[in-house]
N, C-alpha and C. Protein backbone atom coordinates (compact mmCIF):
# COMPACT_ATOMS: atom_id res chain seq x y z
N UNK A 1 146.84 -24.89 -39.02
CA UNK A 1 146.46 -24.56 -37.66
C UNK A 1 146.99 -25.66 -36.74
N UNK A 2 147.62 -25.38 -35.38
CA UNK A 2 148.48 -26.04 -34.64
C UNK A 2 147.26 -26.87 -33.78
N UNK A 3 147.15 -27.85 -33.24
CA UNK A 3 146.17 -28.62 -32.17
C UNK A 3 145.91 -28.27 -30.92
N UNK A 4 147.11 -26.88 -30.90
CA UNK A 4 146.62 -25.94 -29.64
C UNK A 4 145.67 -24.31 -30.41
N UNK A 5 146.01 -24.20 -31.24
CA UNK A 5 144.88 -23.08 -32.19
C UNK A 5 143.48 -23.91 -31.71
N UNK A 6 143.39 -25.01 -32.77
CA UNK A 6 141.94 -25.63 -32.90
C UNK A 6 141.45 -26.12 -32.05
N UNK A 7 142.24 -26.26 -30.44
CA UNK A 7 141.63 -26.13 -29.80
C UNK A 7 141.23 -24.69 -29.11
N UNK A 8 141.43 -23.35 -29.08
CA UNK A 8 141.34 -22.71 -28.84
C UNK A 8 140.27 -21.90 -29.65
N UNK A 9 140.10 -22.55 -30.63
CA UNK A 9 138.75 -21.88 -31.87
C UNK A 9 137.59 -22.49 -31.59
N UNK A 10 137.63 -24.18 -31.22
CA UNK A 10 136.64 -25.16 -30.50
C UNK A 10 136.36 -24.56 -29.39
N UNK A 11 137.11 -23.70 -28.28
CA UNK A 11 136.72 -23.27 -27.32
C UNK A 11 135.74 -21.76 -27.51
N UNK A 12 135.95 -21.01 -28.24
CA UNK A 12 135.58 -19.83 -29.06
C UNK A 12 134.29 -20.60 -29.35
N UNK A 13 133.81 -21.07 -30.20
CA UNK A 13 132.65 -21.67 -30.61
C UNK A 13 132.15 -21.84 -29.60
N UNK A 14 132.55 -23.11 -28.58
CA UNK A 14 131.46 -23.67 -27.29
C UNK A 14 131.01 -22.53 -26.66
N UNK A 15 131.84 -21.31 -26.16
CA UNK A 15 131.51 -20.19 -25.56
C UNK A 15 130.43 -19.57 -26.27
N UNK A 16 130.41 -19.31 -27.45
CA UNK A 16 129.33 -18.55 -28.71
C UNK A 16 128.09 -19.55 -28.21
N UNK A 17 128.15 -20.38 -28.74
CA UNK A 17 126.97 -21.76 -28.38
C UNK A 17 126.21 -21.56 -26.96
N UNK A 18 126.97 -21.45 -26.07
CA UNK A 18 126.79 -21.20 -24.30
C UNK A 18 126.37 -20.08 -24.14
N UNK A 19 127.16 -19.11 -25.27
CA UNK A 19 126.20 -17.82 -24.45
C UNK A 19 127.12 -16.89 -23.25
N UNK A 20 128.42 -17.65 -22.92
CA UNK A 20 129.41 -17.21 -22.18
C UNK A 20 130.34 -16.08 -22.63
N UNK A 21 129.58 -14.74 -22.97
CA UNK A 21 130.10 -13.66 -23.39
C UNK A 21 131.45 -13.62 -22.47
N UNK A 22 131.58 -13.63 -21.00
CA UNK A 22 133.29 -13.43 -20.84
C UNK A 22 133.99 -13.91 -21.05
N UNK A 23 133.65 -15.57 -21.62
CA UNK A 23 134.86 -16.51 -22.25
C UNK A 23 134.95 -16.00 -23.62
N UNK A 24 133.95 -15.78 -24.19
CA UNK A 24 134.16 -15.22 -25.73
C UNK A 24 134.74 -13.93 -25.67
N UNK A 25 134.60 -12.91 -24.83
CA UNK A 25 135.89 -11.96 -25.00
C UNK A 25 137.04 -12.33 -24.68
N UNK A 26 137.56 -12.88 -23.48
CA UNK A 26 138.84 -13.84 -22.93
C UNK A 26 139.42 -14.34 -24.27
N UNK A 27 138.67 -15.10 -24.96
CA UNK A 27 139.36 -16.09 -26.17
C UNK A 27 139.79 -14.95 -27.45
N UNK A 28 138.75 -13.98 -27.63
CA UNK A 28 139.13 -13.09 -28.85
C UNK A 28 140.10 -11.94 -28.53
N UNK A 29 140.15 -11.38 -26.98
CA UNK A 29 141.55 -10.79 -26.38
C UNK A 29 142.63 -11.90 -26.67
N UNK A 30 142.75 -13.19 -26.96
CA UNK A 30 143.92 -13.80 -26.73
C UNK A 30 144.22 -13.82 -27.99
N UNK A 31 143.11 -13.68 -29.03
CA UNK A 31 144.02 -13.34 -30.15
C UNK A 31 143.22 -14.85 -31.24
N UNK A 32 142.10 -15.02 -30.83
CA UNK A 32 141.51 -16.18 -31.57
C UNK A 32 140.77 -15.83 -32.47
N UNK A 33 140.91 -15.64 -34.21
CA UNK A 33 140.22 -14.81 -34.91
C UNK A 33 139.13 -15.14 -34.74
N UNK A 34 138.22 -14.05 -35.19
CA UNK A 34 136.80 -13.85 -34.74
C UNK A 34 135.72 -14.41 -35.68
N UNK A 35 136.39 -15.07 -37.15
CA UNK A 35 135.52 -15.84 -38.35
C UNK A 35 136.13 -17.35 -38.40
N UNK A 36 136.63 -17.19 -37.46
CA UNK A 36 137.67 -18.95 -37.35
C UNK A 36 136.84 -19.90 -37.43
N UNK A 37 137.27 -21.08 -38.31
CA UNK A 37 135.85 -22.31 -38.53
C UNK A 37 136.25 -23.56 -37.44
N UNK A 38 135.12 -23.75 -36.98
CA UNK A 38 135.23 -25.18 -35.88
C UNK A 38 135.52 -25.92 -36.68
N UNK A 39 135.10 -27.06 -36.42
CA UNK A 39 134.19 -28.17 -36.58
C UNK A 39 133.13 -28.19 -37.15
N UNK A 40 132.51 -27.32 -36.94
CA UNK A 40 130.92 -27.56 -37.75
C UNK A 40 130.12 -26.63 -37.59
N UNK A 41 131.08 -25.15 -36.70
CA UNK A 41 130.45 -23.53 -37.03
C UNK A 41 131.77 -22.99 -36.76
N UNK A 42 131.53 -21.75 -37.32
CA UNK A 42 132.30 -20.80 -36.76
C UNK A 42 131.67 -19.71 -36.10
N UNK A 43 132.67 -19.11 -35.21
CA UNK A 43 131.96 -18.37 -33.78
C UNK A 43 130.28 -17.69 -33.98
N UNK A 44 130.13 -16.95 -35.18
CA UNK A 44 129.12 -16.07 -35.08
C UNK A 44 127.59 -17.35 -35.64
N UNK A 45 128.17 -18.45 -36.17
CA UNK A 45 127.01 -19.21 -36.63
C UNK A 45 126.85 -20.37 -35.31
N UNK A 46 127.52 -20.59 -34.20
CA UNK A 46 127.34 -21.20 -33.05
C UNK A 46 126.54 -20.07 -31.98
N UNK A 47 126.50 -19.30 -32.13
CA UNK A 47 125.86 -18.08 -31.48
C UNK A 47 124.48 -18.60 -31.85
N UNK A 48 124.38 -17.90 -33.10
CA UNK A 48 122.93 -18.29 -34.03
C UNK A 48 122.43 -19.61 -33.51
N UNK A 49 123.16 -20.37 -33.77
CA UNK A 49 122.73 -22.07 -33.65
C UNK A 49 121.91 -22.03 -31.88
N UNK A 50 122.20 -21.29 -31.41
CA UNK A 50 121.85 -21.58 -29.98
C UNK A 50 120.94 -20.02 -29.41
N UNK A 51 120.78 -19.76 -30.38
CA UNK A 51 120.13 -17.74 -30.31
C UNK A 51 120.36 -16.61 -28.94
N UNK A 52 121.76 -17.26 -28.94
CA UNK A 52 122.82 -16.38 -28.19
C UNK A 52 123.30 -14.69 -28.64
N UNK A 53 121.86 -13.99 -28.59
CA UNK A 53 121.75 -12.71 -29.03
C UNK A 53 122.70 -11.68 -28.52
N UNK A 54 122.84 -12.05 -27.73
CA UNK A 54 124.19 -10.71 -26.82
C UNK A 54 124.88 -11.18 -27.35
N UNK A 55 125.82 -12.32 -27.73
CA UNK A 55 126.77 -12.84 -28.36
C UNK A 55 127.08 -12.47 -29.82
N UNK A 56 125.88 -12.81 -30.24
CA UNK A 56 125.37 -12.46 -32.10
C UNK A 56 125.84 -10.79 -31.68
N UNK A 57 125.35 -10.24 -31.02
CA UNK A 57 125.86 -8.68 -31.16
C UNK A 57 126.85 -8.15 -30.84
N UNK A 58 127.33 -8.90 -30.03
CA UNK A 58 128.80 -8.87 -29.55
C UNK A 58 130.09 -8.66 -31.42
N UNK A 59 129.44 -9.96 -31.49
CA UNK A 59 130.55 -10.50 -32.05
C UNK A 59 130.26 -9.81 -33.75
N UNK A 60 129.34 -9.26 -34.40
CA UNK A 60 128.91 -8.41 -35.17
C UNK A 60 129.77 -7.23 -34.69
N UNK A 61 129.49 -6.81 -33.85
CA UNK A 61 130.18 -4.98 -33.42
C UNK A 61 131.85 -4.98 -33.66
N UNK A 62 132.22 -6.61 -33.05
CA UNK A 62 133.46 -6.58 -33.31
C UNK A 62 133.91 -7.07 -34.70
N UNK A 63 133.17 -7.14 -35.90
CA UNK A 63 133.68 -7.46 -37.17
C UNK A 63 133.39 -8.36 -37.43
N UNK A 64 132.72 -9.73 -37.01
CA UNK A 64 132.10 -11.15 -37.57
C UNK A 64 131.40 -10.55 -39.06
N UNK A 65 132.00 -11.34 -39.87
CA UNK A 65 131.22 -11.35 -41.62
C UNK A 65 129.67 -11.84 -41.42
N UNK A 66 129.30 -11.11 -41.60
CA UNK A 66 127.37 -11.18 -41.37
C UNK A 66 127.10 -11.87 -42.50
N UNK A 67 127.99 -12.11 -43.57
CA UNK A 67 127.50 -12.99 -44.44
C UNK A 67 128.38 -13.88 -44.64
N UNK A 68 128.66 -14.58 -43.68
CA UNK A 68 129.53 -15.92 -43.47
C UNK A 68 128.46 -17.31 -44.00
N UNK A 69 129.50 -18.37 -44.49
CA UNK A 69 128.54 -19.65 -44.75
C UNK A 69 129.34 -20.35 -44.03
N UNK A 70 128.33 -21.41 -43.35
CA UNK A 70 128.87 -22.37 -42.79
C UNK A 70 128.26 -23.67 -43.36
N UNK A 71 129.68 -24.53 -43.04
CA UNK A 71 129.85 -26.25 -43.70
C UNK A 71 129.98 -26.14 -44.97
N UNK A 72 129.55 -27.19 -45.83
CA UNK A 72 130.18 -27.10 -47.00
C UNK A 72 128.49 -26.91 -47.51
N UNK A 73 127.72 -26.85 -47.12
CA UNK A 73 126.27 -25.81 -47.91
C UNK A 73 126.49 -24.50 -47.90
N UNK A 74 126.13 -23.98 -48.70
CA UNK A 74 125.95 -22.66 -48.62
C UNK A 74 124.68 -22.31 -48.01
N UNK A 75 125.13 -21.90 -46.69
CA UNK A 75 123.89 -21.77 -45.58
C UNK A 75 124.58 -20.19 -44.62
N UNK A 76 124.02 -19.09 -45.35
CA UNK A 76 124.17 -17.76 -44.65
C UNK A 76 124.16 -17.87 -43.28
N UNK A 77 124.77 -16.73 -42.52
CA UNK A 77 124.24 -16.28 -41.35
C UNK A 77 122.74 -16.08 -41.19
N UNK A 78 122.43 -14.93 -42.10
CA UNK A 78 121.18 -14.89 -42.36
C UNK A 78 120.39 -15.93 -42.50
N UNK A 79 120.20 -16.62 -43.42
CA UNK A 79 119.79 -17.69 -43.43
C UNK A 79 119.56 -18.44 -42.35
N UNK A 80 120.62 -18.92 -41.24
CA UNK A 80 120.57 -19.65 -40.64
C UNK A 80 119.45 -18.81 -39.29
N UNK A 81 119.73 -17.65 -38.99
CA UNK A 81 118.86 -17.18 -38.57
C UNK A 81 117.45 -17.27 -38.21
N UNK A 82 116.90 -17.02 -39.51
CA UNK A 82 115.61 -17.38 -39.88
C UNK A 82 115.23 -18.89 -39.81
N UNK A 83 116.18 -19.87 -40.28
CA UNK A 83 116.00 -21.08 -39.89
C UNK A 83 115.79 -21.13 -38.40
N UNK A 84 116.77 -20.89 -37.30
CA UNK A 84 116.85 -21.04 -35.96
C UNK A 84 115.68 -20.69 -35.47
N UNK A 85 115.29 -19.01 -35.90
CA UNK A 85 114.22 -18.64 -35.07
C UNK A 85 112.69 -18.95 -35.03
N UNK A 86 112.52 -20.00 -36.62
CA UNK A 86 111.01 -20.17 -36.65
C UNK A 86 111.49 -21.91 -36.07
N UNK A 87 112.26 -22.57 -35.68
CA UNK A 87 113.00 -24.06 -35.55
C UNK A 87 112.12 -23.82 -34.02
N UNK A 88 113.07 -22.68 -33.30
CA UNK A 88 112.53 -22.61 -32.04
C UNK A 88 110.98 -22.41 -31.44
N UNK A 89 110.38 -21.67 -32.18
CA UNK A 89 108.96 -21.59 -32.03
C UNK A 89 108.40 -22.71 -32.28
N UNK A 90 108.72 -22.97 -33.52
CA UNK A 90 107.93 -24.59 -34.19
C UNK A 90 108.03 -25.47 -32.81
N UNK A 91 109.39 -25.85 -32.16
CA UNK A 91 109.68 -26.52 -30.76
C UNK A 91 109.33 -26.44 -29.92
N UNK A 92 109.34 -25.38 -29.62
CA UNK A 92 108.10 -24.44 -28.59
C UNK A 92 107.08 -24.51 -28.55
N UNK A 93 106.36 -25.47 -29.94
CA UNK A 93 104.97 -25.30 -29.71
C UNK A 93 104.04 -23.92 -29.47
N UNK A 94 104.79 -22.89 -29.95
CA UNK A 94 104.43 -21.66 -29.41
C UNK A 94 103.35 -20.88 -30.74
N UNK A 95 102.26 -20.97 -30.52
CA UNK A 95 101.47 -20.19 -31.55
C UNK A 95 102.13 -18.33 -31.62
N UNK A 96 102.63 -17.96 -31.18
CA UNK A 96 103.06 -16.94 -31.51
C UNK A 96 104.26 -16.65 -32.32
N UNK A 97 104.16 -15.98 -33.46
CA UNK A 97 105.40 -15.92 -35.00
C UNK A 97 106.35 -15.19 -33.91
N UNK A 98 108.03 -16.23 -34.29
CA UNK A 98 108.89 -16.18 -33.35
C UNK A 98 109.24 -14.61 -33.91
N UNK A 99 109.96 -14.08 -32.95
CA UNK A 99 110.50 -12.44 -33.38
C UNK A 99 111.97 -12.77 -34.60
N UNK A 100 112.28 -11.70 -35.35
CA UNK A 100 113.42 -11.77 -36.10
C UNK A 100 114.70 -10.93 -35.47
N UNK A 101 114.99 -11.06 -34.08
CA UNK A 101 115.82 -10.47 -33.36
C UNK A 101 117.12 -10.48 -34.15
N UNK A 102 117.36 -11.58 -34.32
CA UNK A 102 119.25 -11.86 -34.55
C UNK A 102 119.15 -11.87 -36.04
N UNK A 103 117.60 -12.03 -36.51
CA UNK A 103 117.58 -11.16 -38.12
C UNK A 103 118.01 -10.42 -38.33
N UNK A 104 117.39 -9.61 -37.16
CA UNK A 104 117.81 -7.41 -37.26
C UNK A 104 119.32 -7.08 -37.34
N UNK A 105 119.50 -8.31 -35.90
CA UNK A 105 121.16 -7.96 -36.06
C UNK A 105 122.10 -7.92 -37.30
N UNK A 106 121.52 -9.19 -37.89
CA UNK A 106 122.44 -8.85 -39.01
C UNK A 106 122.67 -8.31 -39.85
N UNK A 107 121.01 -7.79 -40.39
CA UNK A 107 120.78 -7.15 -41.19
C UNK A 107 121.26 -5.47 -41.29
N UNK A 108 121.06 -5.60 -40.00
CA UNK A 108 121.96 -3.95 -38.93
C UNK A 108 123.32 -3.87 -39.71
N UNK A 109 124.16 -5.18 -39.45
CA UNK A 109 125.47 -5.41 -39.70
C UNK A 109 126.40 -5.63 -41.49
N UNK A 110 125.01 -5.27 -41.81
CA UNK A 110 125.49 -5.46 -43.31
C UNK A 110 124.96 -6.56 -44.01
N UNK A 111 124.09 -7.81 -43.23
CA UNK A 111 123.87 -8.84 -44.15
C UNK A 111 123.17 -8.71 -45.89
N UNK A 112 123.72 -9.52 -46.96
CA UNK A 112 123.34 -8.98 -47.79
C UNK A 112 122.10 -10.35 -47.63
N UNK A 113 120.97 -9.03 -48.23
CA UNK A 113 119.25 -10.09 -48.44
C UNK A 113 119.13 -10.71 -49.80
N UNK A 114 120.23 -10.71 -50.40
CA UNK A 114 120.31 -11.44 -51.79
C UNK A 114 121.28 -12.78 -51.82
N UNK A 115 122.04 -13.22 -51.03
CA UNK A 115 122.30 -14.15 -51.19
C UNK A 115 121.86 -15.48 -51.28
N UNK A 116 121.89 -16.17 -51.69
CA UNK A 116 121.17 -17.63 -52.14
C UNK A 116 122.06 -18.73 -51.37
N UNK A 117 120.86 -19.44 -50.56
CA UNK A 117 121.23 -21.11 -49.75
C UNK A 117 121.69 -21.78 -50.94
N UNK A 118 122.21 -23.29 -50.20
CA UNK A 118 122.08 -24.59 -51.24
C UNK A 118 120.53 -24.49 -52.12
N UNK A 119 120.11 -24.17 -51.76
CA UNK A 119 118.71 -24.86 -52.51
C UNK A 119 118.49 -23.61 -53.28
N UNK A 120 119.06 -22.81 -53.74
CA UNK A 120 118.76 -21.42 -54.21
C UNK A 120 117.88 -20.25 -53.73
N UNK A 121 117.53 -20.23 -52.32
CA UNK A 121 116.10 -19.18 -51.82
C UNK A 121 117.13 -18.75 -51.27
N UNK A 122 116.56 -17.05 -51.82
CA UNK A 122 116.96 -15.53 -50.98
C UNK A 122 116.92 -16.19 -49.41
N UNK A 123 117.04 -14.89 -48.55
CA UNK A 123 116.84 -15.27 -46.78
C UNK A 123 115.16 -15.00 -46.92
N UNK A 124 114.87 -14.02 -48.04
CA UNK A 124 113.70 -13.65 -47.82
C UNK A 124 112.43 -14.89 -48.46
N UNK A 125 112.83 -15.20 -49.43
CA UNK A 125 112.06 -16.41 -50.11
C UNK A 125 112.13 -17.64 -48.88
N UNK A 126 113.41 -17.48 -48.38
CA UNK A 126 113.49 -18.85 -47.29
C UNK A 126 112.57 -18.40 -45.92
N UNK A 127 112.38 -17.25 -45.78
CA UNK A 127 111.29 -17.14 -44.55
C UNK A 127 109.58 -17.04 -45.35
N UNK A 128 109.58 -16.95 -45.83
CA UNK A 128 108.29 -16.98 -47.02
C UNK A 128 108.36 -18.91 -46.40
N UNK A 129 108.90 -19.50 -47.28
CA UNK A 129 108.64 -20.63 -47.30
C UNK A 129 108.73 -21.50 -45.92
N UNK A 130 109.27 -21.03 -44.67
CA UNK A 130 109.38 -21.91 -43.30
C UNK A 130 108.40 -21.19 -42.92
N UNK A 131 107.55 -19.76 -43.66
CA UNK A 131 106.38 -19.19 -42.35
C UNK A 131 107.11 -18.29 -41.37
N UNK A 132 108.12 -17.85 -41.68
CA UNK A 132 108.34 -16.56 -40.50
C UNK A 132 107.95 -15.39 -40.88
N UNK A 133 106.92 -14.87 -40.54
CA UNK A 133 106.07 -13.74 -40.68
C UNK A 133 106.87 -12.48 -40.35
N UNK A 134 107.40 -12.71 -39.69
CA UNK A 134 107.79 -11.14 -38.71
C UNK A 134 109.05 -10.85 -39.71
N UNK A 135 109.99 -12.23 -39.99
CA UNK A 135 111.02 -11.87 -40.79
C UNK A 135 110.78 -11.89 -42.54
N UNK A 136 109.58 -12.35 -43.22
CA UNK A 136 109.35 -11.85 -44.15
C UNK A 136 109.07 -9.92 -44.15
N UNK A 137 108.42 -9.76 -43.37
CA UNK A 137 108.02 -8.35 -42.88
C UNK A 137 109.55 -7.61 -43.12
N UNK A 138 110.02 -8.00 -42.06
CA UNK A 138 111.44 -7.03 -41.47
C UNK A 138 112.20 -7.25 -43.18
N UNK A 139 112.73 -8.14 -44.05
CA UNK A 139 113.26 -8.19 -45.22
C UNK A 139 112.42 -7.15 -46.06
N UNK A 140 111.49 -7.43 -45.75
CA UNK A 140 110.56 -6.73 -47.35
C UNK A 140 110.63 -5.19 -47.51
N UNK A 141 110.71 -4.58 -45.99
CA UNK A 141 111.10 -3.49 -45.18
C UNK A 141 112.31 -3.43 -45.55
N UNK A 142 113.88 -3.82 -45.30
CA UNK A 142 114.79 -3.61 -45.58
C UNK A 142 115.28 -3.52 -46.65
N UNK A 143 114.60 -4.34 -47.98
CA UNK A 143 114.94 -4.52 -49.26
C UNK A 143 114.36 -2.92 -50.06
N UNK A 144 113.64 -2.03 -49.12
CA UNK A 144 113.05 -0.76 -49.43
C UNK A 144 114.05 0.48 -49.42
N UNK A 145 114.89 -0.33 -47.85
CA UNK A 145 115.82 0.91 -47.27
C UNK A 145 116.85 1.38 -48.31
């Protein structure tokens, strides 16, 4: 990759991260693949990282691998998900069990509910164990469908 690509994939990411759906179409009209790895996400897990849901759906509709890992852990989309969304509540201080929005999405999108983190837990064992209620629910439900 040329130092004008990686920068153009770094820019793809910051947009995902931001939430700047017209720069993230701008960059993927120009031809910036849509699973391209930063630095330290690639587009659809900088979305997640920042729970840039129009983005997460955006970029799902247009073909993002719903079961992408990012860094050198094996840390799902999914996964990271469920991490993000009970991260944010926990931060929030918010007694209310955060929703599994960008769960759904992926799960919509094909995520498989069997894949295993670094540490070996399903997405579903890994919301069991951080306490996300809503997304133990929504898995246990999907693992039916």
């Amino acid at each position: 990759m040329t130092h004008s690509e990686a920068e153009k994939v770094e820019s793809l990411v910051k947009a995902c991260f931001d939430g700047d759906l017209a720069l993230v179409i701008a960059l993927l009209n120009s031809g910036v693949p849509i699973d391209a790895m930063g630095e330290h996400h690639n587009p659809l897990h900088a979305a997640i990282e920042n729970m840039q849901e129009e983005v997460v759906s955006y970029l799902l509709e247009l073909g993002a691998d719903p079961n992408s890992s990012c860094g050198e852990a094996v840390f799902s989309a999914l996964h990271h998900a469920i991490d993000i969304e009970i991260d944010a509540a926990t931060q929030a201080n918010d007694p209310i069990p955060p929703e599994a929005t960008i769960t759904k999405l992926l799960l919509e999108a094909g995520a498989d509910i069997n894949m295993k983190d670094y540490r070996g837990e399903t997405p579903l064992q890994m919301a069991r164990h951080r306490g996300h209620q809503k997304a133990v629910l929504l898995l246990q439900t999907w693992d039916t469908v």
